[in-house]
N, C-alpha and C. Protein backbone atom coordinates (compact mmCIF):
# COMPACT_ATOMS: atom_id res chain seq x y z
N UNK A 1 -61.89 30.56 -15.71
CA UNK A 1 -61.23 29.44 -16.34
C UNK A 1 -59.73 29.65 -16.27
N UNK A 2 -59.25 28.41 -16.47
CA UNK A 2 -57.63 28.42 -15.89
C UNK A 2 -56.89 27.83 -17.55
N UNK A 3 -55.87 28.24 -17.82
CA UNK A 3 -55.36 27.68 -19.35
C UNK A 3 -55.38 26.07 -18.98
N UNK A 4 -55.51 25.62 -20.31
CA UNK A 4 -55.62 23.95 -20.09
C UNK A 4 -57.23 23.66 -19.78
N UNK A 5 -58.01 24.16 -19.27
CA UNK A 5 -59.31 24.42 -18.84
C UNK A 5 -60.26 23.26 -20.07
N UNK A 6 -61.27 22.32 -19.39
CA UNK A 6 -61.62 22.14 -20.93
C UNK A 6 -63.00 22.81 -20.71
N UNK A 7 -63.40 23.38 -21.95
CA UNK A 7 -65.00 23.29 -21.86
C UNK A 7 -65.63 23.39 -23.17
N UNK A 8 -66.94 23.49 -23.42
CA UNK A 8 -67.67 22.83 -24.10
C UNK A 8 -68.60 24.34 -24.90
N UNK A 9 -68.79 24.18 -26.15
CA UNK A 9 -69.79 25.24 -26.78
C UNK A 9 -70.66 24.75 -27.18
N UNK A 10 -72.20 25.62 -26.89
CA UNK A 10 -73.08 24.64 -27.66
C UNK A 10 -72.97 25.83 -29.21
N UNK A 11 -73.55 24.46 -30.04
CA UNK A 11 -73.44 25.34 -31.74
C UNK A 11 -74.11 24.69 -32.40
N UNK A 12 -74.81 25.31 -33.58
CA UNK A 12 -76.24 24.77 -34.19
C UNK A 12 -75.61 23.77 -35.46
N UNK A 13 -75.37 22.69 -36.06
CA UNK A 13 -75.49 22.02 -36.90
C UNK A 13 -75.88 22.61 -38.48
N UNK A 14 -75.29 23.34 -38.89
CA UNK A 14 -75.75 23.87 -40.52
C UNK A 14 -75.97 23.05 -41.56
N UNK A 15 -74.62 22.06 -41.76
CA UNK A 15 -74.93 21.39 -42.91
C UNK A 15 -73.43 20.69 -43.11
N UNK A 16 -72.97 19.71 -43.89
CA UNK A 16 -72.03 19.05 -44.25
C UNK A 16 -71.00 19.99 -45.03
N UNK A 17 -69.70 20.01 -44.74
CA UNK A 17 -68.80 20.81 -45.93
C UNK A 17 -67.81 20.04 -46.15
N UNK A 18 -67.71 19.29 -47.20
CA UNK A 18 -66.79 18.62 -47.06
C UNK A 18 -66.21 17.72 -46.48
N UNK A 19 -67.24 16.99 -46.01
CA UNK A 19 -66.75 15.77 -45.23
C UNK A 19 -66.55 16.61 -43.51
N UNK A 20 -67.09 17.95 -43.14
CA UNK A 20 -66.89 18.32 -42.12
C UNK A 20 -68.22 19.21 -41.79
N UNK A 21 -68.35 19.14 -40.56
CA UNK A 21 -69.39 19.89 -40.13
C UNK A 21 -69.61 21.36 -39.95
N UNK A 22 -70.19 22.11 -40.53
CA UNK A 22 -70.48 23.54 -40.78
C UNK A 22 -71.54 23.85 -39.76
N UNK A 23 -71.19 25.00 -38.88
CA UNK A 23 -71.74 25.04 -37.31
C UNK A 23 -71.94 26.46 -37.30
N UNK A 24 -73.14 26.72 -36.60
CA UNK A 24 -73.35 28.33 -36.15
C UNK A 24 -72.62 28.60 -34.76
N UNK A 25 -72.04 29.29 -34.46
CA UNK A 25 -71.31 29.92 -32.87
C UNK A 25 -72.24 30.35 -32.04
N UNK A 26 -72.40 30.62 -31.12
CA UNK A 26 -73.22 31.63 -29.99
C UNK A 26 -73.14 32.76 -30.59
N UNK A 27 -72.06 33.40 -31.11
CA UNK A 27 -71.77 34.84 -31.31
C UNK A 27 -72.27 34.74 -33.10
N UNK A 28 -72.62 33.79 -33.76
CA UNK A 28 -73.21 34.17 -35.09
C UNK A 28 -72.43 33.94 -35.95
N UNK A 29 -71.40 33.67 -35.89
CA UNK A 29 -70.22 33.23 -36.69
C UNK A 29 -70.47 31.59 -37.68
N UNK A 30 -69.90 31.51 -38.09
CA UNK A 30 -70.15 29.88 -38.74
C UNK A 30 -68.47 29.54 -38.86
N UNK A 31 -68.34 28.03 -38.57
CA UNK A 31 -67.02 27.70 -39.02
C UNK A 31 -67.29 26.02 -38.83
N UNK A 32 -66.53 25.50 -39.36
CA UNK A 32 -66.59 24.00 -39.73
C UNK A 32 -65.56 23.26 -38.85
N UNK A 33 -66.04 22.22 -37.91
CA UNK A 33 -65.32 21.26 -37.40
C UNK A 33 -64.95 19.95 -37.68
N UNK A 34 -64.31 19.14 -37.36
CA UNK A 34 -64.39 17.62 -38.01
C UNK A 34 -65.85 17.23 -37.24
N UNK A 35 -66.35 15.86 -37.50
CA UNK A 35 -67.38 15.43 -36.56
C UNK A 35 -67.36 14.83 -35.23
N UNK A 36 -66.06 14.30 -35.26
CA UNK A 36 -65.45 13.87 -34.12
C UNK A 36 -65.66 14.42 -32.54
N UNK A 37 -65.74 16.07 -33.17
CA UNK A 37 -65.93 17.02 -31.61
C UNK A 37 -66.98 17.37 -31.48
N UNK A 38 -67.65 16.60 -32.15
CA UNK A 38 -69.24 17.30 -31.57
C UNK A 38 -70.31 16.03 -30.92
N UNK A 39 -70.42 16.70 -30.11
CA UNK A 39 -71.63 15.57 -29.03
C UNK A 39 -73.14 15.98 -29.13
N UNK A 40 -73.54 15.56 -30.34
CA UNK A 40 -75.02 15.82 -30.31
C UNK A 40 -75.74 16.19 -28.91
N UNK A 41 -76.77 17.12 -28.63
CA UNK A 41 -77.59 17.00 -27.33
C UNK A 41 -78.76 17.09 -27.30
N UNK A 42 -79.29 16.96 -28.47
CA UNK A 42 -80.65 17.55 -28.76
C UNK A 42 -80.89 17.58 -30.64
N UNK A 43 -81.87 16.96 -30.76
CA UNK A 43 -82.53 16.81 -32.25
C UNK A 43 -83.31 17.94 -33.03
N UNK A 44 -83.11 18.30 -34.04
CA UNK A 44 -84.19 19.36 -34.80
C UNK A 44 -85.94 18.75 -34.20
N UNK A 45 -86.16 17.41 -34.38
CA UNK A 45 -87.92 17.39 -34.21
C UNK A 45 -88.08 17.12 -32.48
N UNK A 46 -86.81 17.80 -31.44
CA UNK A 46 -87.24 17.61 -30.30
C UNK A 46 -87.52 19.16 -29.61
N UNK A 47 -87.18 20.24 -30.24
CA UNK A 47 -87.44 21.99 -30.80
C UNK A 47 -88.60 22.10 -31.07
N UNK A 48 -89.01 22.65 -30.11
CA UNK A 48 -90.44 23.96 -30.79
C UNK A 48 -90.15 24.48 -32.05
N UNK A 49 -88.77 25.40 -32.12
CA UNK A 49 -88.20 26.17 -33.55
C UNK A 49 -86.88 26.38 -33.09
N UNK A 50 -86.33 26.85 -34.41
CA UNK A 50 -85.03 26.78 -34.16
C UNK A 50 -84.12 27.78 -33.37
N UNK A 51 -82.87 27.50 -32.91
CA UNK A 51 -82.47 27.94 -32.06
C UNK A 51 -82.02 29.41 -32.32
N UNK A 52 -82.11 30.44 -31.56
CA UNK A 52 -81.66 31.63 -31.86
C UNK A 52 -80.42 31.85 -31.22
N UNK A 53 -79.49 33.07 -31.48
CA UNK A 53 -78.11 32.96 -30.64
C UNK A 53 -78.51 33.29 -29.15
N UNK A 54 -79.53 33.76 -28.64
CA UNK A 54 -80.00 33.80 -27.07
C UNK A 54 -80.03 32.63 -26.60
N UNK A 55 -80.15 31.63 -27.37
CA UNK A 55 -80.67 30.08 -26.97
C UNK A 55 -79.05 29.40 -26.28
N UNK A 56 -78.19 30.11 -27.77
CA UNK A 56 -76.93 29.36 -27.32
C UNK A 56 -76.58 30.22 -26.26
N UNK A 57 -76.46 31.27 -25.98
CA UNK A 57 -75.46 32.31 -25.10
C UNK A 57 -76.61 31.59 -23.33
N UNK A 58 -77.35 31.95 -23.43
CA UNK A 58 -78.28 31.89 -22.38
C UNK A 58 -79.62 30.95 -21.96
N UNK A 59 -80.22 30.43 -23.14
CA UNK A 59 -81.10 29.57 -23.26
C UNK A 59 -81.76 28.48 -22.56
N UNK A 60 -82.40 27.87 -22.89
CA UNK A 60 -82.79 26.35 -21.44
C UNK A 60 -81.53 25.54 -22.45
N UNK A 61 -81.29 25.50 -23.45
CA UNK A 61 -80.07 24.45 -23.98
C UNK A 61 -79.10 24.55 -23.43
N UNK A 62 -78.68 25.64 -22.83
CA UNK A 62 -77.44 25.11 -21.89
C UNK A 62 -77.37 25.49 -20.37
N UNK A 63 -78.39 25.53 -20.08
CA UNK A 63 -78.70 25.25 -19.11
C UNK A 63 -77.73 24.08 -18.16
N UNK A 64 -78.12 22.80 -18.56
CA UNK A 64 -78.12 21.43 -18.42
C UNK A 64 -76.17 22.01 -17.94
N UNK A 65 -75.30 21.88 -18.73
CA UNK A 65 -74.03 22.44 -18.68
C UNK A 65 -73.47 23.68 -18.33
N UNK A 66 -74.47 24.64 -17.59
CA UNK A 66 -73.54 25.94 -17.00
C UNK A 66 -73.45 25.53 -15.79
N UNK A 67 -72.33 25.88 -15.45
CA UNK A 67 -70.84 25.98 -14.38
C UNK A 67 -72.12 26.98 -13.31
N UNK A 68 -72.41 26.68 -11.98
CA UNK A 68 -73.08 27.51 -10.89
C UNK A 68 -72.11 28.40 -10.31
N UNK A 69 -72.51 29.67 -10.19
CA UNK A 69 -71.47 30.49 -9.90
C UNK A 69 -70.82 30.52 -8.69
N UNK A 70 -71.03 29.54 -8.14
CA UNK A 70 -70.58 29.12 -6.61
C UNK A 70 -69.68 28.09 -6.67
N UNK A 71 -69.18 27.30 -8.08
CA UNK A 71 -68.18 26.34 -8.00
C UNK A 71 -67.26 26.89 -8.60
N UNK A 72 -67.40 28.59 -8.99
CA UNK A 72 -66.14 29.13 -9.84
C UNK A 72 -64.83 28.84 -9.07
């Protein structure tokens, strides 16, 4: 990636804080965004179970959005 670069994280949906969205990271972390930046991609009743941080780092969920290592 090059600065200016955009890209995209997937992150699990926790719960409302304040009028802002409270999110799990890939790396396990939690932190709250406005709602604005988040692009739903997938529903809780469209899950077998819920997502583990393997799911976000590596998973079939992002799948759909990893970069092929041949267009680096």
């Amino acid at each position: 990636m090059e600065f200016g670069d955009v890209a995209s994280v997937l992150v699990v949906f926790i719960e409302d804080r304040n009028g802002r969205a409270l999110v799990r990271l890939p790396n396990g972390s939690k932190t709250s965004l406005p709602y604005a930046s988040l692009d739903p991609v997938v529903t809780f009743d469209e899950l077998e179970r819920f997502p583990t941080i393997d799911d976000l780092n590596t998973g079939p969920l992002l799948e759909p959005y990893r970069r092929s290592t041949s267009s680096q």
